[in-house]
PDB file of N, CA and C in Angstrom:
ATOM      1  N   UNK A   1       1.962   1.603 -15.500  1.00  0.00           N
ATOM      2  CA  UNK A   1       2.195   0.830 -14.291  1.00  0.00           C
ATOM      3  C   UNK A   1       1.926   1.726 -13.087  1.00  0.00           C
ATOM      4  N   UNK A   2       1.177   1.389 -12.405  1.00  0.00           N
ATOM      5  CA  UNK A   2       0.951   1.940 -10.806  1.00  0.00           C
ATOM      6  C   UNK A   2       1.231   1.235  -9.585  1.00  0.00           C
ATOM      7  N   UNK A   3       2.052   1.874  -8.898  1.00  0.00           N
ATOM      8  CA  UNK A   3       2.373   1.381  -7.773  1.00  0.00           C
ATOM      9  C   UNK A   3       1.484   1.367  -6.675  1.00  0.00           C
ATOM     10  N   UNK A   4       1.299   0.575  -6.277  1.00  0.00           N
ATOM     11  CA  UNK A   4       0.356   0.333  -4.410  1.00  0.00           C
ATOM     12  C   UNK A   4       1.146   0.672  -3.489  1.00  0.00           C
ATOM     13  N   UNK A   5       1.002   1.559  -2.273  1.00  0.00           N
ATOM     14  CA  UNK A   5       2.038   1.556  -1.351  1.00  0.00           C
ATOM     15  C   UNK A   5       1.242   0.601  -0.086  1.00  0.00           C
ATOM     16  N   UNK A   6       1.575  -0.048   0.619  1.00  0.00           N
ATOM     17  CA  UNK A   6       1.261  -0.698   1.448  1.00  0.00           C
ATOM     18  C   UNK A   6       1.979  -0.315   2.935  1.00  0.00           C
ATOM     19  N   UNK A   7       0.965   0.791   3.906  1.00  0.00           N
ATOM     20  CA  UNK A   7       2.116   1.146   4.809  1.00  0.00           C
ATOM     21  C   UNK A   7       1.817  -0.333   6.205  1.00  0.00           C
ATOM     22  N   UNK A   8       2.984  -0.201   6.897  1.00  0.00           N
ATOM     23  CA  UNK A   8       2.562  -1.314   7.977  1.00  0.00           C
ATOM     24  C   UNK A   8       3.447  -0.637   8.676  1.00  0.00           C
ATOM     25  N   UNK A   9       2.911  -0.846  10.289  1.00  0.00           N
ATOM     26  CA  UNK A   9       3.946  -1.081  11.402  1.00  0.00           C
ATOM     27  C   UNK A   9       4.858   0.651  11.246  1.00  0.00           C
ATOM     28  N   UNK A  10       4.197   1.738  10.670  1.00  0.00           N
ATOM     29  CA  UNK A  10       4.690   2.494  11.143  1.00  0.00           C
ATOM     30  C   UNK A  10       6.044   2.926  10.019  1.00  0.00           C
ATOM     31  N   UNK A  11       6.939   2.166  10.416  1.00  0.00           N
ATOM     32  CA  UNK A  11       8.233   2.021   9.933  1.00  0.00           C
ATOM     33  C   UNK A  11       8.590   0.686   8.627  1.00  0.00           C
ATOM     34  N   UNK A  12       7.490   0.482   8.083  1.00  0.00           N
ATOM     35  CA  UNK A  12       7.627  -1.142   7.187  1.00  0.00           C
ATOM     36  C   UNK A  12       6.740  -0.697   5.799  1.00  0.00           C
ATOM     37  N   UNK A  13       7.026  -0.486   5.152  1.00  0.00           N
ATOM     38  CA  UNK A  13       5.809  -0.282   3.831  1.00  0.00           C
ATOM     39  C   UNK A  13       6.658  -1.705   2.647  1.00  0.00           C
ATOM     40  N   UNK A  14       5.298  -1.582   1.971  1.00  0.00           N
ATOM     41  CA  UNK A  14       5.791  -2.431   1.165  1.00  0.00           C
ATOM     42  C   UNK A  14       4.800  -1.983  -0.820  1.00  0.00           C
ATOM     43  N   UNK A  15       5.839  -1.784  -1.500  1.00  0.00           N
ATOM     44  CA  UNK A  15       5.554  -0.982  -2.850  1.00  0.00           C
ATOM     45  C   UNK A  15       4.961  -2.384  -3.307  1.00  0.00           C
ATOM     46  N   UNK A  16       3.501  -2.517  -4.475  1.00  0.00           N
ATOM     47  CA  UNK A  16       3.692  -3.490  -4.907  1.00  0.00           C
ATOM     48  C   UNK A  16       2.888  -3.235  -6.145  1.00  0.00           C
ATOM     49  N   UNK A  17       3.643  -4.305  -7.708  1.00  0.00           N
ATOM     50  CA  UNK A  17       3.118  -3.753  -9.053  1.00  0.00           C
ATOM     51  C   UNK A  17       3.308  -4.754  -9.581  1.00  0.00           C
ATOM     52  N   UNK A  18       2.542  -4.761 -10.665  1.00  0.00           N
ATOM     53  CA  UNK A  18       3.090  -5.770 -11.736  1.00  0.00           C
ATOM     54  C   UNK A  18       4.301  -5.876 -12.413  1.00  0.00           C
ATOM     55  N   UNK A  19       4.861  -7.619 -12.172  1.00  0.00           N
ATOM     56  CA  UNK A  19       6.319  -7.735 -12.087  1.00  0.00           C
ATOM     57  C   UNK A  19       6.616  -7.278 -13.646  1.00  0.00           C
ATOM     58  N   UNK A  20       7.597  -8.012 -14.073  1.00  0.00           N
ATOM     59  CA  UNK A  20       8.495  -7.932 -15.355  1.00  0.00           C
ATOM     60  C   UNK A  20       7.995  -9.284 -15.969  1.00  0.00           C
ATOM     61  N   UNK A  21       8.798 -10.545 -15.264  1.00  0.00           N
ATOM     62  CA  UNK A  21       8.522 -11.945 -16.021  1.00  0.00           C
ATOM     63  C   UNK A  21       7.750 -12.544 -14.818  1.00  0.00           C
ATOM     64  N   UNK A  22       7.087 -12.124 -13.869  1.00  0.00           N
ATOM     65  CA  UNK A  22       5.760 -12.826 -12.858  1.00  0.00           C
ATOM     66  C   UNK A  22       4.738 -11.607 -12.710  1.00  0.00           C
ATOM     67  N   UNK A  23       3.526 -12.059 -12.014  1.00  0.00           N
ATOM     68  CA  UNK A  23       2.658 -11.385 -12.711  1.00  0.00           C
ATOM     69  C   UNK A  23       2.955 -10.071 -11.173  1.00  0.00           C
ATOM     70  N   UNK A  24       3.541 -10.457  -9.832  1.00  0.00           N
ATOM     71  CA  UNK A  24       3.073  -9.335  -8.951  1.00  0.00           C
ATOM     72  C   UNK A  24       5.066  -9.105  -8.564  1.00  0.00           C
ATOM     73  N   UNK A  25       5.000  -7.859  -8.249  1.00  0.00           N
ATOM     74  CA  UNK A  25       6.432  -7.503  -7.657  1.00  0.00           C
ATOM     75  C   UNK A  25       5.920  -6.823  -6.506  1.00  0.00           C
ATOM     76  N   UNK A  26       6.867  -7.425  -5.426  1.00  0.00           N
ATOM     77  CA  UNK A  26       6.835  -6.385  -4.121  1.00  0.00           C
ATOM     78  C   UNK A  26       8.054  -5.778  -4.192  1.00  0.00           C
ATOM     79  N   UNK A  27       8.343  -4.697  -3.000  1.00  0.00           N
ATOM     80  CA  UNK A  27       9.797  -3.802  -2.688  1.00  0.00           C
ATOM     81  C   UNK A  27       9.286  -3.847  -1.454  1.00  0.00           C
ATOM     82  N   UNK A  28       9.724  -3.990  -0.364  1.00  0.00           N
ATOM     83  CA  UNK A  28       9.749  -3.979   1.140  1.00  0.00           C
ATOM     84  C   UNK A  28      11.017  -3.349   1.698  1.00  0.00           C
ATOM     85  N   UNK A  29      10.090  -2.022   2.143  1.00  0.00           N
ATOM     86  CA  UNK A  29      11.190  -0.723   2.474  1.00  0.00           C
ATOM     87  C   UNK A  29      11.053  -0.798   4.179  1.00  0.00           C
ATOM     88  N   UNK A  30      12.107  -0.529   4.780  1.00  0.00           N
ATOM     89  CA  UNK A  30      12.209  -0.546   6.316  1.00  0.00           C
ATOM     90  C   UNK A  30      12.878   0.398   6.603  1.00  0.00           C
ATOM     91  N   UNK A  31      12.345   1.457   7.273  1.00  0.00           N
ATOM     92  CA  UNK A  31      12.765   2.812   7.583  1.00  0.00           C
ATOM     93  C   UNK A  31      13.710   3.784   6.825  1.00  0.00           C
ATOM     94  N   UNK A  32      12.744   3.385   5.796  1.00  0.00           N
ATOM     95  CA  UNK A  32      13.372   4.353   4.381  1.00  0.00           C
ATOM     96  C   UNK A  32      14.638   3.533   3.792  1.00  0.00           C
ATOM     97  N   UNK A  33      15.235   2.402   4.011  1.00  0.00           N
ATOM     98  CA  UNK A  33      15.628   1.303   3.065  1.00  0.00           C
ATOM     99  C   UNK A  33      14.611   0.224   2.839  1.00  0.00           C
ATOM    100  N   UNK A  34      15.522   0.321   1.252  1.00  0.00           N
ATOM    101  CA  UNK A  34      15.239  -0.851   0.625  1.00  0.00           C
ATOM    102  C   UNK A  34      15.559  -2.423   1.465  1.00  0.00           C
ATOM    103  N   UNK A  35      14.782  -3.445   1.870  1.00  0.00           N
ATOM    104  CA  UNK A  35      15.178  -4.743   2.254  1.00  0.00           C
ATOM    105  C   UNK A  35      15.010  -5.480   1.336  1.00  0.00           C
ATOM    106  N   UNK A  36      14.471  -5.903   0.687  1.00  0.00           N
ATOM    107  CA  UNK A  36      13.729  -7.104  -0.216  1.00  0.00           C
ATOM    108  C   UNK A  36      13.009  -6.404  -1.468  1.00  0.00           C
ATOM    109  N   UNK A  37      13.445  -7.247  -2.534  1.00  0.00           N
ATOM    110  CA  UNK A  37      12.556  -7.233  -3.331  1.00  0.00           C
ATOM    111  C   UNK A  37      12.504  -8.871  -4.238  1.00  0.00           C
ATOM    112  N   UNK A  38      11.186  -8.680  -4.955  1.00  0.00           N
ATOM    113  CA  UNK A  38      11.178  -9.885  -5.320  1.00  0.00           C
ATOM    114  C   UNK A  38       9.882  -9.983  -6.401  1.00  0.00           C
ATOM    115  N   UNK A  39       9.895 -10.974  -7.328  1.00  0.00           N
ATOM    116  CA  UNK A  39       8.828 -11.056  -8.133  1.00  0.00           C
ATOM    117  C   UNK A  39       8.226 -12.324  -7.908  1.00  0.00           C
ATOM    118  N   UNK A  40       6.603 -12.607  -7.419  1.00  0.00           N
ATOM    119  CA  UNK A  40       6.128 -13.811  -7.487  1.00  0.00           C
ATOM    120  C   UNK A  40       4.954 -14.013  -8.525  1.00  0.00           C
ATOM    121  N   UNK A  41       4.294 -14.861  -8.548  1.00  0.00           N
ATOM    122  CA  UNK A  41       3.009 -15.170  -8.882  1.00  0.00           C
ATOM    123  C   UNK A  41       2.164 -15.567  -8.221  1.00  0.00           C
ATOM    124  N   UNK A  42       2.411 -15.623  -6.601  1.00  0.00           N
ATOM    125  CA  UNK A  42       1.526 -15.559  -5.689  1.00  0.00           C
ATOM    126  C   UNK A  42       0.941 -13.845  -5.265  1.00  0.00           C
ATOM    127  N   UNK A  43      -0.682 -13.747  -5.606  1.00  0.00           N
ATOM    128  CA  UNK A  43      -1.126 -12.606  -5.519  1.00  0.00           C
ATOM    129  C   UNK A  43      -1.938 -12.457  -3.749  1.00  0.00           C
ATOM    130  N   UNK A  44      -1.289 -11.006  -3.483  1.00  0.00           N
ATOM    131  CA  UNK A  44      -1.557 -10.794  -2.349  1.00  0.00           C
ATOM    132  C   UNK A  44      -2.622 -10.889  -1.432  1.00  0.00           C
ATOM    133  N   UNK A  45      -3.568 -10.424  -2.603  1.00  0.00           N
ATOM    134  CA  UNK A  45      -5.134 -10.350  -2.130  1.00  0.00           C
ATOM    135  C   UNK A  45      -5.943 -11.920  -2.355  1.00  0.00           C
ATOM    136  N   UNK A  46      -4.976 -13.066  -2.063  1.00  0.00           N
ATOM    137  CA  UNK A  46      -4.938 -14.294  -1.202  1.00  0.00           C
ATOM    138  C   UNK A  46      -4.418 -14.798  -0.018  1.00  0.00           C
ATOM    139  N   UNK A  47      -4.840 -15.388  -0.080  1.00  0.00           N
ATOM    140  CA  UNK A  47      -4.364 -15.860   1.950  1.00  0.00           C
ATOM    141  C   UNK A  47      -2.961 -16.327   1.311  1.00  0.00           C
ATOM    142  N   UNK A  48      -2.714 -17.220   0.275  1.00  0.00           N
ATOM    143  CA  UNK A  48      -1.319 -17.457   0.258  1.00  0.00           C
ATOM    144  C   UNK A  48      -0.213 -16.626  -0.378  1.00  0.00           C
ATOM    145  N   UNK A  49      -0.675 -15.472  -1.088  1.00  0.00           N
ATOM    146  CA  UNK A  49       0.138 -14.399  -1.456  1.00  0.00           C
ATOM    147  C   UNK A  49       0.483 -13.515   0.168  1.00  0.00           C
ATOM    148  N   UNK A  50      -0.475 -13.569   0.960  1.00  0.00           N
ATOM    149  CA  UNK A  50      -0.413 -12.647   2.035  1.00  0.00           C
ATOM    150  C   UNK A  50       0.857 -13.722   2.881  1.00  0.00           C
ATOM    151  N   UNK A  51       0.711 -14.964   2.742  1.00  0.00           N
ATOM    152  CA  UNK A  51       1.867 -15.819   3.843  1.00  0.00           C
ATOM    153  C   UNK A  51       3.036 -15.354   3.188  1.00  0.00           C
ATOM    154  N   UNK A  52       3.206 -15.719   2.078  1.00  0.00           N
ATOM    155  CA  UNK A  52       4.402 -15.269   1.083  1.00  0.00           C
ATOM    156  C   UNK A  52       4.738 -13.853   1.919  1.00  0.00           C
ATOM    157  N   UNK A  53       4.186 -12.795   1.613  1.00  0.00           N
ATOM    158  CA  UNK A  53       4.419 -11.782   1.337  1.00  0.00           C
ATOM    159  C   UNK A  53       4.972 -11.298   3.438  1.00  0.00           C
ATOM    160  N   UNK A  54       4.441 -11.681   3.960  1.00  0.00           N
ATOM    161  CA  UNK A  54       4.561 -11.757   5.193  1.00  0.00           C
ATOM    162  C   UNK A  54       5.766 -12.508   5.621  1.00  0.00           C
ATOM    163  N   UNK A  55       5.743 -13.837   5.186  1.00  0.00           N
ATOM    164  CA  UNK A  55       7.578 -14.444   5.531  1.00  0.00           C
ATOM    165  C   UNK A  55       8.523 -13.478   4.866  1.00  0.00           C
ATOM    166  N   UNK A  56       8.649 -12.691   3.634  1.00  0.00           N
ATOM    167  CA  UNK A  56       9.731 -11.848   3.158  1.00  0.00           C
ATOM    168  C   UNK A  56       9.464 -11.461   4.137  1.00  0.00           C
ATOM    169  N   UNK A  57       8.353 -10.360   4.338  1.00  0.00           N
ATOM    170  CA  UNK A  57       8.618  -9.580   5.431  1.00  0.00           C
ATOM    171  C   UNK A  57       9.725  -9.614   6.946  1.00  0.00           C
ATOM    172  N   UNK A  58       8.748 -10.700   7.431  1.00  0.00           N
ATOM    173  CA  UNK A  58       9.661 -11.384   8.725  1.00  0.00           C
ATOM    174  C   UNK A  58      10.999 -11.783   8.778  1.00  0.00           C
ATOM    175  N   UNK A  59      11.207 -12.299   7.689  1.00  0.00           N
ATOM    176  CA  UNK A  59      12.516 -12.666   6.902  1.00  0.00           C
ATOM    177  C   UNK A  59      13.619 -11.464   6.938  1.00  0.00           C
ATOM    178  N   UNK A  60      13.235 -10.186   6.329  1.00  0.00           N
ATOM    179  CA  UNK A  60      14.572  -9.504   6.175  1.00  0.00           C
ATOM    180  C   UNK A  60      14.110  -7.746   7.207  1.00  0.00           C
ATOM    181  N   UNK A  61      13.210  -8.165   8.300  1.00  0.00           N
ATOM    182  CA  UNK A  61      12.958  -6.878   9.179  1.00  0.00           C
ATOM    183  C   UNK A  61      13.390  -7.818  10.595  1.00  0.00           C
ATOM    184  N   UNK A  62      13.788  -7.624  11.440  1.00  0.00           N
ATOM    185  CA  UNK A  62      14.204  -8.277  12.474  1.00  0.00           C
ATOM    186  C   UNK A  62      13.118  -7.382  13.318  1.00  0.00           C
ATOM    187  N   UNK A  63      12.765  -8.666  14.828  1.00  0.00           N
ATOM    188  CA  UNK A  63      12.035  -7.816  15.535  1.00  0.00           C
ATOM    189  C   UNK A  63       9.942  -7.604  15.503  1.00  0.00           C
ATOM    190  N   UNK A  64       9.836  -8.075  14.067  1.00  0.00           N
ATOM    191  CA  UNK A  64       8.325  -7.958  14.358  1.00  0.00           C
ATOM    192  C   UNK A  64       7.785  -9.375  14.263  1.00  0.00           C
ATOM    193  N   UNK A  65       6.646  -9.029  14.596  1.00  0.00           N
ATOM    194  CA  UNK A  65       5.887 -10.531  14.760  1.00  0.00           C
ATOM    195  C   UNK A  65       4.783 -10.982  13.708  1.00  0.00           C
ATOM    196  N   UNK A  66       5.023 -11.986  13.178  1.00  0.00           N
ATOM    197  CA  UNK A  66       4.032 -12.744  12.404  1.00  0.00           C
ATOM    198  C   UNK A  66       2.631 -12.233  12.350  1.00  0.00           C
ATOM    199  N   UNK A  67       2.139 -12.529  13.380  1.00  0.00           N
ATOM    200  CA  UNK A  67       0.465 -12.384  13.597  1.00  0.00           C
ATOM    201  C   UNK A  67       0.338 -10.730  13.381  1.00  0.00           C
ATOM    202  N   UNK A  68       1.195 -10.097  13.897  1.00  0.00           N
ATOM    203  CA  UNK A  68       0.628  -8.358  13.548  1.00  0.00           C
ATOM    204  C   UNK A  68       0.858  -8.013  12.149  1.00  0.00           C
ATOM    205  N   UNK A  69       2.280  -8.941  11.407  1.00  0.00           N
ATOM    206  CA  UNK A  69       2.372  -8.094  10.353  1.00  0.00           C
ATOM    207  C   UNK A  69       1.198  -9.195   9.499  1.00  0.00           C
ATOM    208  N   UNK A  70       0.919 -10.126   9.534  1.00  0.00           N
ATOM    209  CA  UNK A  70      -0.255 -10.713   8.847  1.00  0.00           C
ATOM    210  C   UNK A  70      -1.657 -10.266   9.082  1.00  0.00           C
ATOM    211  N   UNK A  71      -2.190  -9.368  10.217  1.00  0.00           N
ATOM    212  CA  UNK A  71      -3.327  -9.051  10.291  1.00  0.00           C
ATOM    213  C   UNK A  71      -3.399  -7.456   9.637  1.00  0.00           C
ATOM    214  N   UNK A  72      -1.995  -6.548   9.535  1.00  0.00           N
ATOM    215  CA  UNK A  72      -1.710  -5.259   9.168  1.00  0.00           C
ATOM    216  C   UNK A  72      -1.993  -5.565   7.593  1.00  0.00           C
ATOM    217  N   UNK A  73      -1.420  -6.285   6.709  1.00  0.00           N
ATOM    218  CA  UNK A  73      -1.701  -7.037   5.481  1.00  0.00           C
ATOM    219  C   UNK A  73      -2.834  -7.237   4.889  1.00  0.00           C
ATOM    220  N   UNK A  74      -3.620  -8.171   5.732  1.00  0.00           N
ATOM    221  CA  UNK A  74      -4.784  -8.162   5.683  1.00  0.00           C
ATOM    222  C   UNK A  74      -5.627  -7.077   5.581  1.00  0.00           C
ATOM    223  N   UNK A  75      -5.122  -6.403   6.673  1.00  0.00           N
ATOM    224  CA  UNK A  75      -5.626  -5.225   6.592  1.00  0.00           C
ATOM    225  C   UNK A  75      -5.864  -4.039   5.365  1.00  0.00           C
ATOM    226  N   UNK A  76      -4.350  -3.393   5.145  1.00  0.00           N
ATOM    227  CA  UNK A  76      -4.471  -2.985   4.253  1.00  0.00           C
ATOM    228  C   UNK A  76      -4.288  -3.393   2.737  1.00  0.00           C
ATOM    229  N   UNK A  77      -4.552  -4.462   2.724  1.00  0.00           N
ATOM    230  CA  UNK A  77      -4.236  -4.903   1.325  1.00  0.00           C
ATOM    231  C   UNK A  77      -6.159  -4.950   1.020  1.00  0.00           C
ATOM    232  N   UNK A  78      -7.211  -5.145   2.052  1.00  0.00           N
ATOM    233  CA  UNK A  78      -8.667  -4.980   1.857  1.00  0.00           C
ATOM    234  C   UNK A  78      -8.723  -3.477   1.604  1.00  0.00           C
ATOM    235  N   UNK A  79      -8.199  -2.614   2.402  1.00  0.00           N
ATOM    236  CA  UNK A  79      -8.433  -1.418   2.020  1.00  0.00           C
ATOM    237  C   UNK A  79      -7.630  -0.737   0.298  1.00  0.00           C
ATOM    238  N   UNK A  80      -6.944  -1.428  -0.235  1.00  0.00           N
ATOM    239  CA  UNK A  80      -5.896  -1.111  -1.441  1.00  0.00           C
ATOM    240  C   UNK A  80      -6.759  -2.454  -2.542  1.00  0.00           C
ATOM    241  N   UNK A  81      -7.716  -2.697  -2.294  1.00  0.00           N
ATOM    242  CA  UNK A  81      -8.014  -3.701  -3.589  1.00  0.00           C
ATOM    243  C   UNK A  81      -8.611  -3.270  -4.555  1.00  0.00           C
ATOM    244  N   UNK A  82      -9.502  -2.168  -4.862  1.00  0.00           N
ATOM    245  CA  UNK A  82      -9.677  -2.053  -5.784  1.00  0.00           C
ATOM    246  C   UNK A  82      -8.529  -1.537  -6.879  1.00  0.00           C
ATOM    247  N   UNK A  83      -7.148  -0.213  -6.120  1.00  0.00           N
ATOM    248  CA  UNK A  83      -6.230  -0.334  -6.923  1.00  0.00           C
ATOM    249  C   UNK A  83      -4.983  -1.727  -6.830  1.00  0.00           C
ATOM    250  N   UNK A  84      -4.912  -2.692  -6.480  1.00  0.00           N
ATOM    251  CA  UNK A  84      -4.516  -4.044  -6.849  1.00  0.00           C
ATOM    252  C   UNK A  84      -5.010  -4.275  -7.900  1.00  0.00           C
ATOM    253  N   UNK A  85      -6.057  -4.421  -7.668  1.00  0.00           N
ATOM    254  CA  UNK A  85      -7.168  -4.915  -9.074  1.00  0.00           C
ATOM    255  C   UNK A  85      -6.713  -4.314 -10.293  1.00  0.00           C
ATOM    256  N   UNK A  86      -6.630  -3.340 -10.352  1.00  0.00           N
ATOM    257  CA  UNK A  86      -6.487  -2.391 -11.410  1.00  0.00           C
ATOM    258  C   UNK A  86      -5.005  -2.822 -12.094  1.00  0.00           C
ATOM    259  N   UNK A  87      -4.254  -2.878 -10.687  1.00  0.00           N
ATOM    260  CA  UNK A  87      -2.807  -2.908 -11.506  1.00  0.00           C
ATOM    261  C   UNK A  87      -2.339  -4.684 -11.675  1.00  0.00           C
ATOM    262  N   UNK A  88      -2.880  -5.537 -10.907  1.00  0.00           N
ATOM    263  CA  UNK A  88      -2.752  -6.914 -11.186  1.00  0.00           C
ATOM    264  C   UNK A  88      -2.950  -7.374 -12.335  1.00  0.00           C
ATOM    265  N   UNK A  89      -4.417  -7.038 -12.536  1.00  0.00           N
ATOM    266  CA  UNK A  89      -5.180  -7.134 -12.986  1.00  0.00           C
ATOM    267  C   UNK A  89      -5.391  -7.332 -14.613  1.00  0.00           C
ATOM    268  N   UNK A  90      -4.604  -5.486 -14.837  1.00  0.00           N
ATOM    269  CA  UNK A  90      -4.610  -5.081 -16.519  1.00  0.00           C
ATOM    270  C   UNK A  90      -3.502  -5.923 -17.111  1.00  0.00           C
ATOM    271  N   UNK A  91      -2.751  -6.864 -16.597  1.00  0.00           N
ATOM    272  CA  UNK A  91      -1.955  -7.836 -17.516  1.00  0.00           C
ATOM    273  C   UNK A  91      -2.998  -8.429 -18.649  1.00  0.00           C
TER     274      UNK A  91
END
């Protein structure tokens, strides 16, 4: 199992691997705590894994905004796809 780190916003990363009983797990860490974690089957490197993954976000970080942490996402989740791939993937 390999973990993806996903940094955002400085102060927001988000760990993400293949779950246990769904196929993707995130951990969404906020200035070195843990906030959220969660297992879906919505995969990131979709527009609707990225909404998902973006409302946790917004959801348990107070203070940031939608549109940045969805374009930061975007962002680096294009730059982290080939290891996504790898770890989504080898289920």
């Amino acid at each position: 199992m390999t973990v993806v780190v996903v940094e955002l916003d400085g102060s927001i990363s988000v760990e993400l691997t293949s779950g246990d009983s769904k196929p993707c797990s995130y951990t969404v860490i906020h200035e070195g705590e843990q906030v959220a974690q969660y297992e879906t089957s919505a995969d990131p490197r979709t527009a609707g894994g990225r909404i998902g993954l973006r409302n946790i976000i917004c959801r348990h970080v107070s203070g940031v905004e939608k549109s940045a942490i969805n374009d930061q996402l975007s962002t680096e989740i294009s730059k982290n796809a080939e290891a996504l791939s790898n770890e989504l993937d080898s289920e």
